[in-house]
C-alpha atoms as a PDB file:
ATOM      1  CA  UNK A   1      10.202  -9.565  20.196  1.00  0.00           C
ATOM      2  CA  UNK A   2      12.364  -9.888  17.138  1.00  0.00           C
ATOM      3  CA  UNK A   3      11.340 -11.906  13.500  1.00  0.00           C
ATOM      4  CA  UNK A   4      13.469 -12.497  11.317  1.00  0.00           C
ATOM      5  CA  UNK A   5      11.691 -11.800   7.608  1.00  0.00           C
ATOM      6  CA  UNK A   6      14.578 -12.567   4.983  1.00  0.00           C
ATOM      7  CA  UNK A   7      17.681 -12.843   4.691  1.00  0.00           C
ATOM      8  CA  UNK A   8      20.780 -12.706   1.564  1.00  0.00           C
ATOM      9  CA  UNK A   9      24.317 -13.166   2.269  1.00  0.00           C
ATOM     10  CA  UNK A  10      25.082 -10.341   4.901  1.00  0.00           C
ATOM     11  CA  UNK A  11      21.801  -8.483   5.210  1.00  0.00           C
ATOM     12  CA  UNK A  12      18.858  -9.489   7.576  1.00  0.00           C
ATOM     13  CA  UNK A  13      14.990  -8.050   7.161  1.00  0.00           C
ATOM     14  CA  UNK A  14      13.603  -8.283  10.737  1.00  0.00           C
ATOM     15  CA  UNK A  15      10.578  -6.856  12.320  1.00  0.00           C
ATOM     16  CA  UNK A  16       9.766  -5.954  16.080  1.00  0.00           C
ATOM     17  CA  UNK A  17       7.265  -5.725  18.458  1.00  0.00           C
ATOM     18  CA  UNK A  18       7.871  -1.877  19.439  1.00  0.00           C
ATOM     19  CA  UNK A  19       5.048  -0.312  21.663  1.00  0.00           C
ATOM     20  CA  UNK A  20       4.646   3.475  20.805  1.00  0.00           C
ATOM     21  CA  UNK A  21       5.934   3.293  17.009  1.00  0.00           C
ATOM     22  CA  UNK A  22       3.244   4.514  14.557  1.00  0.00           C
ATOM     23  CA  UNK A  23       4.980   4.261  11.766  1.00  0.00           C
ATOM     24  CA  UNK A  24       4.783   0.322  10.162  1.00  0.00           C
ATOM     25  CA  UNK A  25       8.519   0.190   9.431  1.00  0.00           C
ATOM     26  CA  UNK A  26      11.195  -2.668   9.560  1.00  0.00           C
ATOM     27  CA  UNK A  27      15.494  -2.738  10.381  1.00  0.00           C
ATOM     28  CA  UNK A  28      17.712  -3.835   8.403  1.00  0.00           C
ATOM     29  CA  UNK A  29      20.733  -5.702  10.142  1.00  0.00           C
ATOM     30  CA  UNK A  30      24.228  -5.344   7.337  1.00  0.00           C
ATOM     31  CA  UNK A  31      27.111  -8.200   8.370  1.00  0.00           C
ATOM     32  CA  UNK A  32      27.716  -7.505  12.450  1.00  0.00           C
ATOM     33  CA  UNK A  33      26.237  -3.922  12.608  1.00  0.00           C
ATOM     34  CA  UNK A  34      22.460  -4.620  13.851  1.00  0.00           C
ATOM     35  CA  UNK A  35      19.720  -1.709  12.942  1.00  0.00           C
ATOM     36  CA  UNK A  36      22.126  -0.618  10.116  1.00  0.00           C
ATOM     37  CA  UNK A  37      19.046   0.712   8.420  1.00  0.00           C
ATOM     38  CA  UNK A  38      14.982   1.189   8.694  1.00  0.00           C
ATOM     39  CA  UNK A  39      12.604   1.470   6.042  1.00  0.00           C
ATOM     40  CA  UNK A  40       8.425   2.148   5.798  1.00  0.00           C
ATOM     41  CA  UNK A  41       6.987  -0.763   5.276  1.00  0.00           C
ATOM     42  CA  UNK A  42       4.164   1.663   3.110  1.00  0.00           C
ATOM     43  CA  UNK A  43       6.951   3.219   0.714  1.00  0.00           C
ATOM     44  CA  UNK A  44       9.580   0.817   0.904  1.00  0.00           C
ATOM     45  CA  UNK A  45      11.538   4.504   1.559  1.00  0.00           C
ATOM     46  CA  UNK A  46      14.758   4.490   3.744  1.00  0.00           C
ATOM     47  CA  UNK A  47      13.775   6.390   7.469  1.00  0.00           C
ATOM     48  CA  UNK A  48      17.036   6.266   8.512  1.00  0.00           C
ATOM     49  CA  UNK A  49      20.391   4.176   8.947  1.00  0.00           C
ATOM     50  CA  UNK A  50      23.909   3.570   7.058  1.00  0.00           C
ATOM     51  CA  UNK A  51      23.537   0.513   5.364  1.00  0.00           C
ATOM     52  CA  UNK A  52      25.585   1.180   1.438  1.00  0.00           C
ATOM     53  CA  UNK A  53      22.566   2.990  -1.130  1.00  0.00           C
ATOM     54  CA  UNK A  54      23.349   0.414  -3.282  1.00  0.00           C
ATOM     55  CA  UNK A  55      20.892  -2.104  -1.292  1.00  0.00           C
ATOM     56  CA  UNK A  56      18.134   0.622  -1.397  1.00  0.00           C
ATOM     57  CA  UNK A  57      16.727  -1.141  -4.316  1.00  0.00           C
ATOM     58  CA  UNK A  58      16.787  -4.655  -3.025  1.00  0.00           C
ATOM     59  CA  UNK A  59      15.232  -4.134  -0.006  1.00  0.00           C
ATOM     60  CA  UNK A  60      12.393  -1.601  -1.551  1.00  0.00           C
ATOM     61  CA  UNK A  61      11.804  -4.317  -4.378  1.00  0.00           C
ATOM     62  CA  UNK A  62      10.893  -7.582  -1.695  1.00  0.00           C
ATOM     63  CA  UNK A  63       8.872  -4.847   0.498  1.00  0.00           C
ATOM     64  CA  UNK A  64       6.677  -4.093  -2.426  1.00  0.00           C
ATOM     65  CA  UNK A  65       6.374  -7.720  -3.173  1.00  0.00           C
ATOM     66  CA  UNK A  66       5.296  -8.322   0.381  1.00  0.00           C
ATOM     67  CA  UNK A  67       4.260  -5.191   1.635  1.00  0.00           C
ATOM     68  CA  UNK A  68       0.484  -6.658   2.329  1.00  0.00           C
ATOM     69  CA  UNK A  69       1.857  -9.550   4.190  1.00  0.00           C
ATOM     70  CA  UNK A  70       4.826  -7.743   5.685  1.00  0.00           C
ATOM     71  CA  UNK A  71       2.518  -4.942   7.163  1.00  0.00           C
ATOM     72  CA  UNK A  72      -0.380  -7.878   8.354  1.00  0.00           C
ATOM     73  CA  UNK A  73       2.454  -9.373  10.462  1.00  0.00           C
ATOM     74  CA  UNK A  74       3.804  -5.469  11.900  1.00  0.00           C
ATOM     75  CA  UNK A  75       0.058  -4.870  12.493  1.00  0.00           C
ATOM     76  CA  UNK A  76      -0.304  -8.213  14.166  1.00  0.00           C
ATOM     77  CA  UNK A  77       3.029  -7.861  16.568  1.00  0.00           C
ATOM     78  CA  UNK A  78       1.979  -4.675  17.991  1.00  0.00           C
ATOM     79  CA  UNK A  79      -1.210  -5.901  18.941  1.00  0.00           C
ATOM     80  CA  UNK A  80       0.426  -8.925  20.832  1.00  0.00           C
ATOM     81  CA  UNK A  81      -1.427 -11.693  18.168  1.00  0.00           C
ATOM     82  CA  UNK A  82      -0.107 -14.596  16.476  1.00  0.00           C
ATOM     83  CA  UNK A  83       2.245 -13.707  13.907  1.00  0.00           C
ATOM     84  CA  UNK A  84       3.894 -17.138  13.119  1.00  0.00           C
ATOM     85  CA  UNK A  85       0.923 -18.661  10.668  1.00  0.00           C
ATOM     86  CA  UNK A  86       1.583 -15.122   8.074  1.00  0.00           C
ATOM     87  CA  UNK A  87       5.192 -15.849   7.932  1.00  0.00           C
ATOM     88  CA  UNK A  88       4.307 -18.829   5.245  1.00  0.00           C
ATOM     89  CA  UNK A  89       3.036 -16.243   3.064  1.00  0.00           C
ATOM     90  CA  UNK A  90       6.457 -14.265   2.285  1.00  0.00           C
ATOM     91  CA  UNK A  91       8.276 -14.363  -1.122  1.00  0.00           C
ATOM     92  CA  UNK A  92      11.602 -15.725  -0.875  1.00  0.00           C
ATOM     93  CA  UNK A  93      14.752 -13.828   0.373  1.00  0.00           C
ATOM     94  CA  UNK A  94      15.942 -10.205  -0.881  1.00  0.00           C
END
């Protein structure tokens, strides 16, 4: 299952349901190259991916803004609940 988070001009913040990942963490889609980046939803800290530095600080700066809400709804997804009514809660886009 894929949720889309935010989104600004050619980058997308989505979130999936991914049995066996430990790590609360979310990808980063740049223009037409999907997964182009992941970071920890925790640290806001790039885990891997080659989306340009220069949107390190973008995406680190929404995640700490909703890093409660962002991490409720990762939590939620990989226990197979109802994600849709914490969406509401996000600040806007990146």
């Amino acid at each position: 299952m894929e949720i889309l988070l935010a989104k600004r001009k050619n980058m997308k913040i989505k979130i999936y349901q991914e049995k066996g990942h430990h790590l609360p963490h979310i990808h980063i889609d740049y223009g037409r190259q999907q997964h182009a980046a992941s970071y920890a939803i925790e640290t806001g800290e790039r885990i891997e991916g080659n989306l340009p530095r220069k949107y390190d600080n973008d995406v680190s700066n929404w995640l700490e803004q909703n890093r409660d809400k962002v991490l409720e709804i990762w939590q939620s997804l990989q226990a197979g609940m109802p994600h849709e009514p914490l969406l509401a809660g996000l600040a806007g886009d990146v």
